[in-house]
Protein backbone atom coordinates (compact mmCIF):
# COMPACT_ATOMS: atom_id res chain seq x y z
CA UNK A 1 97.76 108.93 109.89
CA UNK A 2 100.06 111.38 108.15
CA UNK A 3 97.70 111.69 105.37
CA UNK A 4 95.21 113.82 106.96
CA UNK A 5 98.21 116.23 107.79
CA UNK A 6 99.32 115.83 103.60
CA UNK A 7 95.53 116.95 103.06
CA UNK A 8 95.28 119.58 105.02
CA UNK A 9 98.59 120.78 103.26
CA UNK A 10 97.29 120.28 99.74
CA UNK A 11 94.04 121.97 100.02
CA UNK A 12 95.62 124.88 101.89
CA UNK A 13 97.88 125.47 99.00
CA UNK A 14 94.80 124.71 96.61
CA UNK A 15 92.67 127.24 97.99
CA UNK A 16 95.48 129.86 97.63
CA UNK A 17 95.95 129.14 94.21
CA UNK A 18 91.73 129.19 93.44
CA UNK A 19 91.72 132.19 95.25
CA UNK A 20 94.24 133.82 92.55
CA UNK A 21 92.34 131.92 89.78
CA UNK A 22 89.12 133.55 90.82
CA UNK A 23 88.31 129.51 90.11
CA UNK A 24 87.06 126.42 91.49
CA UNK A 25 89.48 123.67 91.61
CA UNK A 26 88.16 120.48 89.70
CA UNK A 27 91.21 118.28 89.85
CA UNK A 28 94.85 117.50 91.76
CA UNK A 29 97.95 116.20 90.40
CA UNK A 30 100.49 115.12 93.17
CA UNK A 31 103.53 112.71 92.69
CA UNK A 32 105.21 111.13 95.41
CA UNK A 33 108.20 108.49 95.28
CA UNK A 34 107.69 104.84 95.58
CA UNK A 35 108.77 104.48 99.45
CA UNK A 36 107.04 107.47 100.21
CA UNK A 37 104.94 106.46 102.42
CA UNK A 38 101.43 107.73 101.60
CA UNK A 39 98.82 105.41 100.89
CA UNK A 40 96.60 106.55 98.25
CA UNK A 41 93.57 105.12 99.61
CA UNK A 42 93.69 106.95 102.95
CA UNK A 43 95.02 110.44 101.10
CA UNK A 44 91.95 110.25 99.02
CA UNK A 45 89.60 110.17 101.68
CA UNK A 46 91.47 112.33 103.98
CA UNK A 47 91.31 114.87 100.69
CA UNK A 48 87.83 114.18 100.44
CA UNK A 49 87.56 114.71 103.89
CA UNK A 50 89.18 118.24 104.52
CA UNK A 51 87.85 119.54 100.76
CA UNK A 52 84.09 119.18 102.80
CA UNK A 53 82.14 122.53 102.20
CA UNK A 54 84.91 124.05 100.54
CA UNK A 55 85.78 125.42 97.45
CA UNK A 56 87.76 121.73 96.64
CA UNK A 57 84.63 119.82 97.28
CA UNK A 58 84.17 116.98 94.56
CA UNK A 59 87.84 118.04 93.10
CA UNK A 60 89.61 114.52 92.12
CA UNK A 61 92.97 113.84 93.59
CA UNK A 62 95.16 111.85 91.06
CA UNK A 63 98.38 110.43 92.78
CA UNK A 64 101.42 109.78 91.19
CA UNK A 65 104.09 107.32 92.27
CA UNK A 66 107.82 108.43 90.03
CA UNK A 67 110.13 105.57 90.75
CA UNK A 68 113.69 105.83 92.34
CA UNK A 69 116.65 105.89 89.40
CA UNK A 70 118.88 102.80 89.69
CA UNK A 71 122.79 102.44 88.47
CA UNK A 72 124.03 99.44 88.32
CA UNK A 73 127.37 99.22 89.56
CA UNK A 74 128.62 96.38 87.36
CA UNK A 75 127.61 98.05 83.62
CA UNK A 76 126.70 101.24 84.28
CA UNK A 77 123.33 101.25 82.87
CA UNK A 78 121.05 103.11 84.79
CA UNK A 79 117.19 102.45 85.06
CA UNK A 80 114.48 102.59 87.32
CA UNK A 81 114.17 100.39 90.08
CA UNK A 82 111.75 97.72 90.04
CA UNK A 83 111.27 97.13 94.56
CA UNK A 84 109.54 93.75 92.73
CA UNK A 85 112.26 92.95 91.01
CA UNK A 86 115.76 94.01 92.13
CA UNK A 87 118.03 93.47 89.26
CA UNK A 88 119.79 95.47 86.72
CA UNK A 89 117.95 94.94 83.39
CA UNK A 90 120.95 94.55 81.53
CA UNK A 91 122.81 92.27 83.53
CA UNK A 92 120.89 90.57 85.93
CA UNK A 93 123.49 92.27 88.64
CA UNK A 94 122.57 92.97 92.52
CA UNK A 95 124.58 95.82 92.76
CA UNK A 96 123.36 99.16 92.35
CA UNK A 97 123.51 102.86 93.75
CA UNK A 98 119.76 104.21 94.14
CA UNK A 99 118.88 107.98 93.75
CA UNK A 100 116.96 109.40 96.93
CA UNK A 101 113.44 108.62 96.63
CA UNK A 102 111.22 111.98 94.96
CA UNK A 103 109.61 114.05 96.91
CA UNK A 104 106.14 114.99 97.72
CA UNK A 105 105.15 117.64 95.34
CA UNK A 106 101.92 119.06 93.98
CA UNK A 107 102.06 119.02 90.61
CA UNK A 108 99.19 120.86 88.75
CA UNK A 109 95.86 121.95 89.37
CA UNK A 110 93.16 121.89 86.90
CA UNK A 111 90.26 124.67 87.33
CA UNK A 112 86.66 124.83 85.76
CA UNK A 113 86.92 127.59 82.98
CA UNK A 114 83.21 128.34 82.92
């Protein structure tokens, strides 16, 4: 369970940046690619886990998923690829050159101002 590791991570870094704020963390933004392979469900609760009695208790942890850019190799066109449907959207073509998938990244943190 890699998650727990990912938590630990986040609410190291979280805890830094409170620290600085003087402020208590009250929500996470992460973003992840698509074949990453956290799953939300256990990174929640391994976040909600690790945040225990301290300053992150109760702060959400919003995931985001950014898809992996496509180009298809027939026309050119390039678009995000769809793992549920693996076609070009112009063409209907098969081929295609995919971007690496994004990485891991904490995003923003969102602190109570009162």
């Amino acid at each position: 369970m890699h998650e727990a590791a990912i938590a630990q991570n986040l609410l190291e870094a979280i805890k830094a940046e409170a620290q600085k704020q003087n402020a208590k963390p009250v929500s996470v933004k992460i973003s992840c690619g698509v074949f990453s392979a956290v799953n939300d469900e256990l990174l929640n609760f391994a976040f909600e886990a690790a945040a225990k009695d301290t300053i992150c208790q109760g702060a959400a942890l919003l995931i985001e998923h950014k898809p992996i850019a496509g180009r298809c190799r027939n026309c050119k066109t390039k678009f995000d690829f769809d793992i549920y449907n693996p076609h070009c959207p112009s063409c209907n073509g098969e081929e295609f050159a995919l971007s690496s998938d994004p990485p891991l990244l904490l995003e923003s943190i969102e602190f109570d101002t009162e």
